[in-house]
PDB file of N, CA and C in Angstrom:
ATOM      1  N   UNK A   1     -36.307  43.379  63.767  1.00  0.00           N
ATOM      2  CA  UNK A   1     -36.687  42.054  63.375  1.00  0.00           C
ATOM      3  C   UNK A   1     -37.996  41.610  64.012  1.00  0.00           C
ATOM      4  N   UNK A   2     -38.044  41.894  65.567  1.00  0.00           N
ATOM      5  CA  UNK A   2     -39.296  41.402  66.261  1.00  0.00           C
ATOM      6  C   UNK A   2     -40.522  42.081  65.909  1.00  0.00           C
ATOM      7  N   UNK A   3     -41.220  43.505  65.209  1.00  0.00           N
ATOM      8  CA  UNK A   3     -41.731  44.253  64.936  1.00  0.00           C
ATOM      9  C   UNK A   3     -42.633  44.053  63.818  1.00  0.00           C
ATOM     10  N   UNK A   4     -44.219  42.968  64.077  1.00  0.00           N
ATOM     11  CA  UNK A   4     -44.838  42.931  62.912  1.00  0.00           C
ATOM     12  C   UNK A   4     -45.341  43.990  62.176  1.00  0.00           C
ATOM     13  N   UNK A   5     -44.845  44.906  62.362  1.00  0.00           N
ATOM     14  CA  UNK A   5     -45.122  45.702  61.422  1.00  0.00           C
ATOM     15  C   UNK A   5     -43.940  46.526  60.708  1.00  0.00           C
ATOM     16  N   UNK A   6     -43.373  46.483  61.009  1.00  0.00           N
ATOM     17  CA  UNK A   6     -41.818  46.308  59.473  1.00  0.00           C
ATOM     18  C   UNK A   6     -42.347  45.361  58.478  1.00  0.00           C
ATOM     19  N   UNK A   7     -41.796  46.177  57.801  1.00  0.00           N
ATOM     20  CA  UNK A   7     -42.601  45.650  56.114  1.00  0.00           C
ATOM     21  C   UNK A   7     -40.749  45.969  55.584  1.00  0.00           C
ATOM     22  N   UNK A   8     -40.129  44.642  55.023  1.00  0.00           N
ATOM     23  CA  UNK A   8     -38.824  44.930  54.445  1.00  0.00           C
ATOM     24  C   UNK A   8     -39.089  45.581  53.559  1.00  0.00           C
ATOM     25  N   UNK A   9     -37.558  45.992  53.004  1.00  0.00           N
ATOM     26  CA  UNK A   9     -36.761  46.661  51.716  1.00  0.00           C
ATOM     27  C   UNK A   9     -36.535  45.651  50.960  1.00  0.00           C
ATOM     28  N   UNK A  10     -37.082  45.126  49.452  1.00  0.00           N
ATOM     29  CA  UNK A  10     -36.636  43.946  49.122  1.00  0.00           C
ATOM     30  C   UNK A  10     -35.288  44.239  48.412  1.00  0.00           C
ATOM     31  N   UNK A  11     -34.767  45.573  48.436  1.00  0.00           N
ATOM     32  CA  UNK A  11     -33.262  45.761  48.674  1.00  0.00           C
ATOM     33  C   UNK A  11     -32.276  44.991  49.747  1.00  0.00           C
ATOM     34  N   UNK A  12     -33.179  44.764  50.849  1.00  0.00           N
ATOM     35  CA  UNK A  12     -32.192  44.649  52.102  1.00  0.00           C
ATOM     36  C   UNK A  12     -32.378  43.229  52.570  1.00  0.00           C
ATOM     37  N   UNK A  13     -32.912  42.250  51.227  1.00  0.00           N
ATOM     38  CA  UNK A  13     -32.899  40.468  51.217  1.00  0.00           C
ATOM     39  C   UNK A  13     -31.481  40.406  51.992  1.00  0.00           C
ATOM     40  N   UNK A  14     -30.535  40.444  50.830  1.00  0.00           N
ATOM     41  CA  UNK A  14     -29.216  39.999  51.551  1.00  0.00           C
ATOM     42  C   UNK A  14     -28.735  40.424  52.750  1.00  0.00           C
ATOM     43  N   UNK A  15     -28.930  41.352  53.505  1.00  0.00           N
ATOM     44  CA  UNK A  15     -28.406  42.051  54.690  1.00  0.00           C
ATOM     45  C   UNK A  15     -29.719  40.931  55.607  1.00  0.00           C
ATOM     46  N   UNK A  16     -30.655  41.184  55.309  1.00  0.00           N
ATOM     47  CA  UNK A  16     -31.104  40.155  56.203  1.00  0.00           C
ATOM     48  C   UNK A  16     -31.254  38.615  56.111  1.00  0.00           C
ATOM     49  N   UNK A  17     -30.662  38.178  55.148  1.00  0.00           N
ATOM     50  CA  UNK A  17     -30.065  36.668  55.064  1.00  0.00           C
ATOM     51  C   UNK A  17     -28.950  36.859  55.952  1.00  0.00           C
ATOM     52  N   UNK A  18     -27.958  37.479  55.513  1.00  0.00           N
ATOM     53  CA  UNK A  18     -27.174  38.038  56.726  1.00  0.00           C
ATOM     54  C   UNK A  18     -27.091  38.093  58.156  1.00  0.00           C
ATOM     55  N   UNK A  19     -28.209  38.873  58.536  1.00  0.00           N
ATOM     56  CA  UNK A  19     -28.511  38.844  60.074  1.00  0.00           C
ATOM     57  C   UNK A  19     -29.306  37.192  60.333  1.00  0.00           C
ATOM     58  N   UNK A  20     -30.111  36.545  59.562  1.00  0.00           N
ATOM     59  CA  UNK A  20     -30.409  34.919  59.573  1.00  0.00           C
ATOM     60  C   UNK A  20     -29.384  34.074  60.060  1.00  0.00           C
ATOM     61  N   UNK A  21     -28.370  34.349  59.149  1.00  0.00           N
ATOM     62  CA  UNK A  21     -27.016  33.564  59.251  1.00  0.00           C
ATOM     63  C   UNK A  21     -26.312  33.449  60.818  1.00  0.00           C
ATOM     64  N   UNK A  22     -26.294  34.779  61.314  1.00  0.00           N
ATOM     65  CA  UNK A  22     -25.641  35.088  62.498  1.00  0.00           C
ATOM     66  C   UNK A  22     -26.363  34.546  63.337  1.00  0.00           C
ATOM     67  N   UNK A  23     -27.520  34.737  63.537  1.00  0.00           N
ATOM     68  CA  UNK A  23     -28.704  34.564  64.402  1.00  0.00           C
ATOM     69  C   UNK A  23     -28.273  33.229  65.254  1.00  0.00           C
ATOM     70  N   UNK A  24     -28.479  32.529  63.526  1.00  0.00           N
ATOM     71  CA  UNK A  24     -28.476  31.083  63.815  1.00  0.00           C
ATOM     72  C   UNK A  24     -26.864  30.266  64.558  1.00  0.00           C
ATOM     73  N   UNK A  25     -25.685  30.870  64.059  1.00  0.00           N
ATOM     74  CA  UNK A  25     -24.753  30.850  64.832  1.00  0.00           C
ATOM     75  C   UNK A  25     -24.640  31.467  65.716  1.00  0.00           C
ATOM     76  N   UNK A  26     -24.905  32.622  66.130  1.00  0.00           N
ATOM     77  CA  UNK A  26     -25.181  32.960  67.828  1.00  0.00           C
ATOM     78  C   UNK A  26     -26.247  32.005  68.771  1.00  0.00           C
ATOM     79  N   UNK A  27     -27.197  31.042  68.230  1.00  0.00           N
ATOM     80  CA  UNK A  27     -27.721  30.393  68.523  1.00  0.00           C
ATOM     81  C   UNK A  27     -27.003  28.681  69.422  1.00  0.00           C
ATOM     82  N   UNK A  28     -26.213  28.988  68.390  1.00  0.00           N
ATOM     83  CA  UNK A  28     -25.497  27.690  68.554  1.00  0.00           C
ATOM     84  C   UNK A  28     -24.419  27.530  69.000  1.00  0.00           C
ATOM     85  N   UNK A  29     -23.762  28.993  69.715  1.00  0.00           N
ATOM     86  CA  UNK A  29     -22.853  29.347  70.212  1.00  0.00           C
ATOM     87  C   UNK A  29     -23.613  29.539  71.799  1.00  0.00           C
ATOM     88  N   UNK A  30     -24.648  29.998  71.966  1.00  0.00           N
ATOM     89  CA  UNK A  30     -25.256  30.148  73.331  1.00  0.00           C
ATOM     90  C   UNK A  30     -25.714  28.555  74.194  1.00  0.00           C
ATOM     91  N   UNK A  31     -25.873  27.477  72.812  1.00  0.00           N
ATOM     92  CA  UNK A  31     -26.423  26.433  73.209  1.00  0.00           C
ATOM     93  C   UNK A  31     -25.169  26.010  73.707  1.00  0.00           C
ATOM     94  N   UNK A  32     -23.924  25.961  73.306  1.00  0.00           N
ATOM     95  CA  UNK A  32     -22.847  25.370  73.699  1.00  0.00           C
ATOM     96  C   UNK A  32     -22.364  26.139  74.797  1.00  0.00           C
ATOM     97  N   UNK A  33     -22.628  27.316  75.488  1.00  0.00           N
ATOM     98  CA  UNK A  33     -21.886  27.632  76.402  1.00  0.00           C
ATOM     99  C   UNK A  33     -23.068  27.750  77.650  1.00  0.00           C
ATOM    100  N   UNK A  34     -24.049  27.224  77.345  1.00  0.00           N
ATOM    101  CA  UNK A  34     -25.283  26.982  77.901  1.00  0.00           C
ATOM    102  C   UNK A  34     -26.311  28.215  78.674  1.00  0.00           C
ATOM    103  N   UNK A  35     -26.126  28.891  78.024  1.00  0.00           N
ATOM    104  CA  UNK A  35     -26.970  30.391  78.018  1.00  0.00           C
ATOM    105  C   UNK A  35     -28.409  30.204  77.481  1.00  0.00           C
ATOM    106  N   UNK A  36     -29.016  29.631  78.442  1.00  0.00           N
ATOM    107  CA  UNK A  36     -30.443  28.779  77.781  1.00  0.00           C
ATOM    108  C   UNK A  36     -31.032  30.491  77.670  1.00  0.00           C
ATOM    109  N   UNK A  37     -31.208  31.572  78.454  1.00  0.00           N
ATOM    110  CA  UNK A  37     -31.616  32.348  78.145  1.00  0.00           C
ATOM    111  C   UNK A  37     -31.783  33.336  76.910  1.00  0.00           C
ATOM    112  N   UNK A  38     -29.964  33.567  76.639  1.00  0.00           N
ATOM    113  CA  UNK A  38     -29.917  33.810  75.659  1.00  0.00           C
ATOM    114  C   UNK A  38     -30.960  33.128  74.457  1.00  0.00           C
ATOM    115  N   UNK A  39     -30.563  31.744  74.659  1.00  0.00           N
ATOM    116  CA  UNK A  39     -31.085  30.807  73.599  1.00  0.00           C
ATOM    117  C   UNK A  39     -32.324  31.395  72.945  1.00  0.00           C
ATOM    118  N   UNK A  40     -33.420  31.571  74.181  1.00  0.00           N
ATOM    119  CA  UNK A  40     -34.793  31.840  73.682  1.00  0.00           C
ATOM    120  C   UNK A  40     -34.580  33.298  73.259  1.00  0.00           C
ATOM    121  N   UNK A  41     -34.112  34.269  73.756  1.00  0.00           N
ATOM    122  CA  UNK A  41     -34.146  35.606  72.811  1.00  0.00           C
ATOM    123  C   UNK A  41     -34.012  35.628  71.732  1.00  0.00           C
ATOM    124  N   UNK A  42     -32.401  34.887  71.239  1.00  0.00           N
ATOM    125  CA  UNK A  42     -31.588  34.532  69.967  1.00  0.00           C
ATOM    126  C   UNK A  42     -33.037  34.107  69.365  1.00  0.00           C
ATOM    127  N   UNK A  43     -33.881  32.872  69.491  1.00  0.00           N
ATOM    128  CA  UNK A  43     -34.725  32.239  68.330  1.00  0.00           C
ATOM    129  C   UNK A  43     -35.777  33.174  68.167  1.00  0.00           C
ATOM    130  N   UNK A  44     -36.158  33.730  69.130  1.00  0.00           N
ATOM    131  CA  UNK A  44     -37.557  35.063  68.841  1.00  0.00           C
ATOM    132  C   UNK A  44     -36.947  35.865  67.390  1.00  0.00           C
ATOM    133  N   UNK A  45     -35.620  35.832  67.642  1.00  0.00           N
ATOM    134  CA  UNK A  45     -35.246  37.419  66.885  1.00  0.00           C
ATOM    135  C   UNK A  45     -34.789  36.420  65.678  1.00  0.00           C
ATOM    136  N   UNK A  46     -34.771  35.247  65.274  1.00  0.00           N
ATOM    137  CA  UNK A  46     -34.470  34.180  64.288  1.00  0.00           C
ATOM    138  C   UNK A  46     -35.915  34.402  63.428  1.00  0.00           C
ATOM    139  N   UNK A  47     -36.902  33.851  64.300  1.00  0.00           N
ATOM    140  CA  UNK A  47     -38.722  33.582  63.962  1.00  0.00           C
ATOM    141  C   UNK A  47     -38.564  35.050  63.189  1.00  0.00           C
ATOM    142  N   UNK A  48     -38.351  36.067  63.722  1.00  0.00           N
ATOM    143  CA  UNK A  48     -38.947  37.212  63.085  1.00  0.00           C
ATOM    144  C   UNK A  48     -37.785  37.694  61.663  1.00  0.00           C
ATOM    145  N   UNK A  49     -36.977  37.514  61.669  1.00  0.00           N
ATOM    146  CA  UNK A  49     -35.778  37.443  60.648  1.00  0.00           C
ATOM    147  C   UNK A  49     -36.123  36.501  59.297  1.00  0.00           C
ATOM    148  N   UNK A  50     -36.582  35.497  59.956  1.00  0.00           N
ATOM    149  CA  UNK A  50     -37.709  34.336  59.079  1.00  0.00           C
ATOM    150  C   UNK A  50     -38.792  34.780  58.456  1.00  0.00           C
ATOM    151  N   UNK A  51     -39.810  35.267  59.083  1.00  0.00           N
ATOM    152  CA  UNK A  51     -40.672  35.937  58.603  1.00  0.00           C
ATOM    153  C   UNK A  51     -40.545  36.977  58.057  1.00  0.00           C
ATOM    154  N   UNK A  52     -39.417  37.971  58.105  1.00  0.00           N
ATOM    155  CA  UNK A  52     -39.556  39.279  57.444  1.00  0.00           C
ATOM    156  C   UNK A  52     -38.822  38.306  55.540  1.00  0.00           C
ATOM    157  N   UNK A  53     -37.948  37.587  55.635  1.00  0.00           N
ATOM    158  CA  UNK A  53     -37.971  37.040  54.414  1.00  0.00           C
ATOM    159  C   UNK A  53     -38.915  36.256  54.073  1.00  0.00           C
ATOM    160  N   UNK A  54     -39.902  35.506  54.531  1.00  0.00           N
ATOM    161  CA  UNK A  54     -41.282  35.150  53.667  1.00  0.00           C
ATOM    162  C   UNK A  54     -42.117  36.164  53.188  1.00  0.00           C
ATOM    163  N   UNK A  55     -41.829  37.158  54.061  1.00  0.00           N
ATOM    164  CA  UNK A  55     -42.742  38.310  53.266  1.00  0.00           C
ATOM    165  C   UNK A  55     -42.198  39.214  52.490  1.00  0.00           C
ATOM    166  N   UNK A  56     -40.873  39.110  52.160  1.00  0.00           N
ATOM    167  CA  UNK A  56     -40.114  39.322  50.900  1.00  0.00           C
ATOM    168  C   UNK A  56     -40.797  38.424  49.479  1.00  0.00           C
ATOM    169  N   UNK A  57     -40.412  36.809  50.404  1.00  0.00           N
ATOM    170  CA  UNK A  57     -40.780  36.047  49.099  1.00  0.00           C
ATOM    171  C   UNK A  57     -42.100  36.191  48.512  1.00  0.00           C
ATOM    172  N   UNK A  58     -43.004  36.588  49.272  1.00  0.00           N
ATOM    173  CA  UNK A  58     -44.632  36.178  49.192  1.00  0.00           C
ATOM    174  C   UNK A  58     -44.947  37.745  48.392  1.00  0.00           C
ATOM    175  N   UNK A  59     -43.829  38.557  48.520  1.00  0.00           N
ATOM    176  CA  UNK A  59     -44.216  40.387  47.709  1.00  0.00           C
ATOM    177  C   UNK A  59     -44.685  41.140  48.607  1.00  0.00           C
ATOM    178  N   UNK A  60     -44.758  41.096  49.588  1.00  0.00           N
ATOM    179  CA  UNK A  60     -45.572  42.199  50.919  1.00  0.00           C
ATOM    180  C   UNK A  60     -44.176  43.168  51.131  1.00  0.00           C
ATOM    181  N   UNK A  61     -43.212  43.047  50.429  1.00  0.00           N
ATOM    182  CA  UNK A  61     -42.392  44.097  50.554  1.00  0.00           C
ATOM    183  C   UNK A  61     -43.059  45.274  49.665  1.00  0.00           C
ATOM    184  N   UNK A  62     -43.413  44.951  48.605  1.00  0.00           N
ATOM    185  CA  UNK A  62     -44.242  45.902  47.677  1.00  0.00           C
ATOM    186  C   UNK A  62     -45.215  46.654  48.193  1.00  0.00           C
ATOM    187  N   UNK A  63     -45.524  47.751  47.639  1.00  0.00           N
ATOM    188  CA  UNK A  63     -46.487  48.817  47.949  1.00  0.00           C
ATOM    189  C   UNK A  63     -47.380  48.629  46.563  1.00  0.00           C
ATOM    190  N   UNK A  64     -48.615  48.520  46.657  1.00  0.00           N
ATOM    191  CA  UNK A  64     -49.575  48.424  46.161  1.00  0.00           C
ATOM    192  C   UNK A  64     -50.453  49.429  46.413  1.00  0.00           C
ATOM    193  N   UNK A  65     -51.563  50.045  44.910  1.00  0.00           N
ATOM    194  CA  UNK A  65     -52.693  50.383  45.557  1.00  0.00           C
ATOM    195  C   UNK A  65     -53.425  49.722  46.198  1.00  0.00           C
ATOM    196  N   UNK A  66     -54.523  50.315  47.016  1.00  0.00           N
ATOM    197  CA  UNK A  66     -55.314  49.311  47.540  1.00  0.00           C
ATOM    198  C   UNK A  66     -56.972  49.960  47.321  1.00  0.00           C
ATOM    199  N   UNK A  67     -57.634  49.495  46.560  1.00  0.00           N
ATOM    200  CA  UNK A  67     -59.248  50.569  46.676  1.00  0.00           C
ATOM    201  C   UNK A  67     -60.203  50.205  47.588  1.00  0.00           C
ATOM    202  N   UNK A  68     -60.100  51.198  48.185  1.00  0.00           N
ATOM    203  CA  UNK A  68     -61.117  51.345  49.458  1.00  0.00           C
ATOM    204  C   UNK A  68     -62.460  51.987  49.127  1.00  0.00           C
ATOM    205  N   UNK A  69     -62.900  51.962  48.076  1.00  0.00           N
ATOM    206  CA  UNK A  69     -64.184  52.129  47.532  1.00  0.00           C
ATOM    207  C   UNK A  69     -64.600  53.341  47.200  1.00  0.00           C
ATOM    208  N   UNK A  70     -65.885  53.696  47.220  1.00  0.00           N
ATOM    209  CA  UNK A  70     -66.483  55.301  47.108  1.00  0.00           C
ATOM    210  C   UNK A  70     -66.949  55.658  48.531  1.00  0.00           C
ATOM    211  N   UNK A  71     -66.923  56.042  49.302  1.00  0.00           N
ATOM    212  CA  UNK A  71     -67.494  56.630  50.692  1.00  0.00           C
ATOM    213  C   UNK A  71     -68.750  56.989  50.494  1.00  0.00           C
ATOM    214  N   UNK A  72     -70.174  56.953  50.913  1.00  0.00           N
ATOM    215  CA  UNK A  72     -71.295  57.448  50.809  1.00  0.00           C
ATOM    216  C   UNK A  72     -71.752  57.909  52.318  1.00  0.00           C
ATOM    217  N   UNK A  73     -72.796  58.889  52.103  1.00  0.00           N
ATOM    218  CA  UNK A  73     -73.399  59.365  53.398  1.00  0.00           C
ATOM    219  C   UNK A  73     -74.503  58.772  54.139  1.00  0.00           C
ATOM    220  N   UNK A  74     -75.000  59.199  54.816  1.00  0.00           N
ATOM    221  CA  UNK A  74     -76.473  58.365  55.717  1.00  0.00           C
ATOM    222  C   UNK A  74     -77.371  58.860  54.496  1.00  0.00           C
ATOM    223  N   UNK A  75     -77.189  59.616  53.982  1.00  0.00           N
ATOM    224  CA  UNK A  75     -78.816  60.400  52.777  1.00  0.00           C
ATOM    225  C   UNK A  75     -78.116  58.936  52.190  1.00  0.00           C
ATOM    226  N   UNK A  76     -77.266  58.491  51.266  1.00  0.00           N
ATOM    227  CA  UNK A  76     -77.405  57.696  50.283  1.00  0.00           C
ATOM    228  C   UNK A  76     -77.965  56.042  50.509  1.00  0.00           C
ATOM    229  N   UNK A  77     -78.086  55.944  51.694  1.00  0.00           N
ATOM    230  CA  UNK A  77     -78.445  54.825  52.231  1.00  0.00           C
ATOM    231  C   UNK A  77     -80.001  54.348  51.664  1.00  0.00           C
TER     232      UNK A  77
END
């Protein structure tokens, strides 16, 4: 989850709505038994659970070409 560079499976939306879900109730289970530490790990690994589904929604799960042009030498300059 913490790893900007995981690029989801937009197979694996629901499994990670999933892990969202928990997150957020392990969240709120640490606040009540007052595990402030926990707390802040739990929301890091929330933020990034968050973000790996905006970049579901936004299509960065997709693989695209990408053109990186023609390469030329120092002579073509």
């Amino acid at each position: 989850m913490r790893c900007s560079l995981l690029r989801p499976d937009p197979a694996q939306r629901g499994r990670l709505e999933e892990i969202r879900d928990n997150l957020i109730a392990r969240i709120a289970e640490a606040e009540r038994e007052g595990w402030l530490g926990e707390v802040e790990g739990l929301k890091v690994s929330l933020a990034g659970a968050e973000e790996k589904l905006r970049q579901l929604d936004r299509g960065h799960g997709q693989h695209a070409a990408v053109d990186l042009g023609i390469p030329t030498t120092r002579g073509d300059r």
